[in-house]
N, C-alpha and C. Protein backbone atom coordinates (compact mmCIF):
# COMPACT_ATOMS: atom_id res chain seq x y z
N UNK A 1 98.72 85.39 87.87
CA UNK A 1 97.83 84.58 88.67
C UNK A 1 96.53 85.34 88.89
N UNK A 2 95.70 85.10 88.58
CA UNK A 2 94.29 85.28 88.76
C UNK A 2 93.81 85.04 90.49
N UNK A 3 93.23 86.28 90.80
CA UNK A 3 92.79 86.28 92.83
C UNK A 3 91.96 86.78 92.85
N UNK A 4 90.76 86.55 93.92
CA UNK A 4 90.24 87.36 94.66
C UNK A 4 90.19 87.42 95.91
N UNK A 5 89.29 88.63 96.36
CA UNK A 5 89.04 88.40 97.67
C UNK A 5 87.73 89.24 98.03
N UNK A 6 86.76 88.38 98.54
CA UNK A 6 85.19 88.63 98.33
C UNK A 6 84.61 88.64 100.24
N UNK A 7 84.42 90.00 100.63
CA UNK A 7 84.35 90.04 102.37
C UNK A 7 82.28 89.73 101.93
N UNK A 8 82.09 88.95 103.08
CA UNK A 8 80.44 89.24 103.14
C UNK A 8 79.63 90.21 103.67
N UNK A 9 78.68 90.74 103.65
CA UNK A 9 78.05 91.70 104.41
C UNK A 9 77.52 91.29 105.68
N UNK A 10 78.22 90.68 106.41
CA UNK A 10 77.45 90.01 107.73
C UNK A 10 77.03 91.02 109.08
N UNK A 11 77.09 91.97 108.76
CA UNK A 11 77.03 92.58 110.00
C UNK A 11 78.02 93.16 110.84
N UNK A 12 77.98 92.48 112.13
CA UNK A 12 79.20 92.63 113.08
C UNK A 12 80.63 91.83 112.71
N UNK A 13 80.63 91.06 111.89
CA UNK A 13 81.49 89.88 111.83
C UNK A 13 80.89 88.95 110.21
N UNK A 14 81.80 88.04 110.24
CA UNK A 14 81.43 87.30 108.84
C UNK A 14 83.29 86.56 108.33
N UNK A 15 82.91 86.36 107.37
CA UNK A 15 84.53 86.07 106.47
C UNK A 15 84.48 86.33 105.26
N UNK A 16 86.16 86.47 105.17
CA UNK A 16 86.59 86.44 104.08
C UNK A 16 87.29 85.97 103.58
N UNK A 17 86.51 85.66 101.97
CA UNK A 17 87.10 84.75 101.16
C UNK A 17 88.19 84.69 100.13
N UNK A 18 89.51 84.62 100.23
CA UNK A 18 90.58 84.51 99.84
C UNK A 18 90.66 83.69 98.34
N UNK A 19 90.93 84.10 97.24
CA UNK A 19 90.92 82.30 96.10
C UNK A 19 91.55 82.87 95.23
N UNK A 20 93.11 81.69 95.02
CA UNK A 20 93.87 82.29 93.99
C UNK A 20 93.72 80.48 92.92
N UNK A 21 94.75 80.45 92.15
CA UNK A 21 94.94 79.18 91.36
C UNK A 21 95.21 78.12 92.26
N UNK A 22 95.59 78.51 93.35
CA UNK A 22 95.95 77.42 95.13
C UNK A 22 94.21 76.65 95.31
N UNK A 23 93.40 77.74 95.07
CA UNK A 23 92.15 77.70 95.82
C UNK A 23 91.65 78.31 96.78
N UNK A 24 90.50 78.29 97.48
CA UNK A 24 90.31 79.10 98.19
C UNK A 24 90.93 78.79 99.56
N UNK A 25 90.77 80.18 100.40
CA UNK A 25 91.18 80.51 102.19
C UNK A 25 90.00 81.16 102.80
N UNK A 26 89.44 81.08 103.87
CA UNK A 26 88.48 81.60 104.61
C UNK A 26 89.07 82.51 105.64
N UNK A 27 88.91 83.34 105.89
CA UNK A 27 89.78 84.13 107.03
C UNK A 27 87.99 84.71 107.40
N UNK A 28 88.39 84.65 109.12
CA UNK A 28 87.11 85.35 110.07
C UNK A 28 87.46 86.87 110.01
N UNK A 29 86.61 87.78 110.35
CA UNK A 29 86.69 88.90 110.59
C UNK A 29 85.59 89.57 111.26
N UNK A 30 85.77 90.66 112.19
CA UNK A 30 85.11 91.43 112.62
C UNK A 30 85.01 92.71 113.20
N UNK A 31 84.18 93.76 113.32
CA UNK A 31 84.18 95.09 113.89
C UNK A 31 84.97 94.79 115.11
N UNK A 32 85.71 96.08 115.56
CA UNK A 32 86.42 96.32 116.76
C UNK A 32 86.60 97.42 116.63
N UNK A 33 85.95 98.33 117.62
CA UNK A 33 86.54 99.87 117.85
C UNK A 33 86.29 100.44 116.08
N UNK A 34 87.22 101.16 116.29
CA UNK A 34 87.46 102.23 114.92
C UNK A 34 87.84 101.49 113.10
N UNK A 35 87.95 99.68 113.84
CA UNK A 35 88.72 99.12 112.45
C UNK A 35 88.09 97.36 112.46
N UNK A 36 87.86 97.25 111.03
CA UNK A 36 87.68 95.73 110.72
C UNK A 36 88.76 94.82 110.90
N UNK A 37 88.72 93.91 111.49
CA UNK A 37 89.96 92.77 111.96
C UNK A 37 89.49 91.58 111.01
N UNK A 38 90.61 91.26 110.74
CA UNK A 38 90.36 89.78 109.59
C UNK A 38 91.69 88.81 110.32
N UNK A 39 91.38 88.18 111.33
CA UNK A 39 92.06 86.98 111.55
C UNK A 39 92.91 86.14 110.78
N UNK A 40 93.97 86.11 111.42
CA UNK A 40 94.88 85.48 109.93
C UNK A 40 96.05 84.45 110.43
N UNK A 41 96.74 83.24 110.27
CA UNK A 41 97.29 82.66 110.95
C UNK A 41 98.95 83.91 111.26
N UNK A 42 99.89 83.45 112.15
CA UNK A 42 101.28 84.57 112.53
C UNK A 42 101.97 83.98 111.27
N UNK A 43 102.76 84.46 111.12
CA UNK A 43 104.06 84.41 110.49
C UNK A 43 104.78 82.60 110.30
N UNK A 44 104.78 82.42 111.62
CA UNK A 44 105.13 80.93 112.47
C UNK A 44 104.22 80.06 111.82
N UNK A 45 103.04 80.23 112.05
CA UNK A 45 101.63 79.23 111.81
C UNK A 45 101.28 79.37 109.91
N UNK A 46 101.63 80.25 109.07
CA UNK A 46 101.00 80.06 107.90
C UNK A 46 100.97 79.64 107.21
N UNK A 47 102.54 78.31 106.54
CA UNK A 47 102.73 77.84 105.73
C UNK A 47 101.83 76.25 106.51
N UNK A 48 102.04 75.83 107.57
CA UNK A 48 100.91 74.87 108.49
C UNK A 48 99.60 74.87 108.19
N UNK A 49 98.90 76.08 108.02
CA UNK A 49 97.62 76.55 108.61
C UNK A 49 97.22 76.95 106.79
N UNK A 50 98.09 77.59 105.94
CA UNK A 50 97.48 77.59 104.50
C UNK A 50 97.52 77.05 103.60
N UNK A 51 99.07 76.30 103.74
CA UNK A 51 99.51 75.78 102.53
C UNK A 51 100.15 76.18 101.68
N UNK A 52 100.46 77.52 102.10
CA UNK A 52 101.23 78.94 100.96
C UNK A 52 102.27 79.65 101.43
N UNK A 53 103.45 79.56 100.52
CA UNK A 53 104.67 79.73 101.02
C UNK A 53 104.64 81.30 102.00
N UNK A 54 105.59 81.26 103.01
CA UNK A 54 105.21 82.54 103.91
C UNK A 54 105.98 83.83 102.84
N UNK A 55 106.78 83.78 101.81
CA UNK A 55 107.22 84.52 101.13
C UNK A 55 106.10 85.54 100.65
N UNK A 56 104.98 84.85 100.14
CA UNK A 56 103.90 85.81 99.52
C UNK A 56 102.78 86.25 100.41
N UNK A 57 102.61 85.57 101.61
CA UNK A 57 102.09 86.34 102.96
C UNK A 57 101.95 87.96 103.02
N UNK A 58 102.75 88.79 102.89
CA UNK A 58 102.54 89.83 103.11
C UNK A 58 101.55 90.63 101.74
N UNK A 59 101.96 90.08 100.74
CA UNK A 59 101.60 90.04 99.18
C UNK A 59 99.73 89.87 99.22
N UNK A 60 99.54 88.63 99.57
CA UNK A 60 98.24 88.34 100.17
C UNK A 60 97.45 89.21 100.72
N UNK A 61 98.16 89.31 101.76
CA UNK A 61 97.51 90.37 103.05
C UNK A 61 96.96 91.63 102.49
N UNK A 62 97.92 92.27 101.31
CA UNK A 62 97.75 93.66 101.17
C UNK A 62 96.44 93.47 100.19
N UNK A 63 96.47 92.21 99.32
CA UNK A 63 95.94 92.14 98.55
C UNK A 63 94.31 92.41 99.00
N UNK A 64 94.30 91.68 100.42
CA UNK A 64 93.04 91.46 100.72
C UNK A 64 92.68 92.82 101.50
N UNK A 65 93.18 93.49 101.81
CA UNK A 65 93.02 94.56 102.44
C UNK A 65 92.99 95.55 101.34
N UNK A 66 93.05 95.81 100.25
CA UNK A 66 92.64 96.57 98.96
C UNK A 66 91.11 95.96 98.50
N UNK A 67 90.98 95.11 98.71
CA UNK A 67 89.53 94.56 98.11
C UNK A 67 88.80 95.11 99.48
N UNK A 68 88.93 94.73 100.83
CA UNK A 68 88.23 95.03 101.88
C UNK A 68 87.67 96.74 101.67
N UNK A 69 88.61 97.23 101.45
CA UNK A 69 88.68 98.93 101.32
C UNK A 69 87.89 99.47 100.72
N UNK A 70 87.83 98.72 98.86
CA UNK A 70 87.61 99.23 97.92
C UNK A 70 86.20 98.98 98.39
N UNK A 71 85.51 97.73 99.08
CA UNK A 71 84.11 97.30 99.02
C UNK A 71 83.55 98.09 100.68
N UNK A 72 84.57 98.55 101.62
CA UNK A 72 83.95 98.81 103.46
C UNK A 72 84.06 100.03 103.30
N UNK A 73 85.88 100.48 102.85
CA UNK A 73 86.40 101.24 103.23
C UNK A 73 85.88 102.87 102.71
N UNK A 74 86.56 103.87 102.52
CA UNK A 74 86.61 105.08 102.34
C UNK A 74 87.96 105.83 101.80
N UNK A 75 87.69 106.67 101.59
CA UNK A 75 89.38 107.52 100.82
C UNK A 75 90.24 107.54 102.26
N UNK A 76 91.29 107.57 101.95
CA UNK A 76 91.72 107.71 102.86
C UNK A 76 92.26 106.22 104.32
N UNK A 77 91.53 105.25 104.10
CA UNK A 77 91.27 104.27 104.83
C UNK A 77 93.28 103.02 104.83
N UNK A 78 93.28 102.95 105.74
CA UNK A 78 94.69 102.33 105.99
C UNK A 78 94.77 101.05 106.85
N UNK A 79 95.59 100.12 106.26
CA UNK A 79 95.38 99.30 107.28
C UNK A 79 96.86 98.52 107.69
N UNK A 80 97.12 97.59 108.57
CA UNK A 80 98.55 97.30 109.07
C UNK A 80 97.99 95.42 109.64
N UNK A 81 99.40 94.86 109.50
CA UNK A 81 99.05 93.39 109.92
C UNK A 81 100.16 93.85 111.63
N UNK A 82 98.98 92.85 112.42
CA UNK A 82 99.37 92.93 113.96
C UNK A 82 99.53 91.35 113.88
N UNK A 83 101.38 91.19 114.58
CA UNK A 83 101.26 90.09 114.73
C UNK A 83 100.97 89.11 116.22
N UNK A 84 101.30 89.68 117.41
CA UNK A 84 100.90 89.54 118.55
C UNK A 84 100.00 90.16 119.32
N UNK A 85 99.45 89.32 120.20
CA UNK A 85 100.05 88.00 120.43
C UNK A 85 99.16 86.86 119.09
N UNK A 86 97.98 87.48 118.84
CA UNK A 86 97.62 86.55 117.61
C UNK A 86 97.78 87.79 116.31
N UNK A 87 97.84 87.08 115.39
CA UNK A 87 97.81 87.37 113.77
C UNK A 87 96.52 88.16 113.36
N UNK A 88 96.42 89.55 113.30
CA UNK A 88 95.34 90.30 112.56
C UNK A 88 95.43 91.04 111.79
N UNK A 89 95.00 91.60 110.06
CA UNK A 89 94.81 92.36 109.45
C UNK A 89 93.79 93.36 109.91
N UNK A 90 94.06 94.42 110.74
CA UNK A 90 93.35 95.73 110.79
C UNK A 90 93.36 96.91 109.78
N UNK A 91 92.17 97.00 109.87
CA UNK A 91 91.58 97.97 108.51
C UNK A 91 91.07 98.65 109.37
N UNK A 92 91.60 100.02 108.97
CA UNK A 92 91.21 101.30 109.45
C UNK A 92 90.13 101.98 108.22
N UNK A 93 88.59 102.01 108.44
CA UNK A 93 87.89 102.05 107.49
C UNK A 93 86.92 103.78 108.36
């Protein structure tokens, strides 16, 4: 399957754009403290809220957090999905 995932240079905040053979996903994101947050529906909410089985959810996530890295991040840079009380991909950049 052919993916990407393309973050914008917005500043404080912006989105990112998710697009596999499904089509595309928009996920928000923004600076906080020490790490970029990319808003993402929970566990509960994603097959509702994307359309994409929750099986490849985590698959996704990492995916997009390797592109975030490769384009924000730095050596070394790590990141973890928080699921409460809302759903965030934090990137430690």
């Amino acid at each position: 399957m052919k993916r990407t995932a393309e973050i914008d240079d917005g500043g404080r905040g912006g989105d990112v754009i998710y697009i596999d053979d499904h089509g595309p996903l928009r996920f928000c994101w923004e600076w906080e403290a020490s790490a970029l947050e990319i808003g993402v529906p929970t566990a509960e909410q994603w097959e509702e809220q994307t359309g994409r089985p929750l099986a490849g959810r985590l698959d996704m996530l990492r995916f997009i957090a390797e592109r975030v890295i490769a384009k924000r991040g730095k050596r070394g840079s790590t990141f973890e999905v928080v699921e409460q009380p809302s759903a965030w991909l934090r990137i430690y950049v």
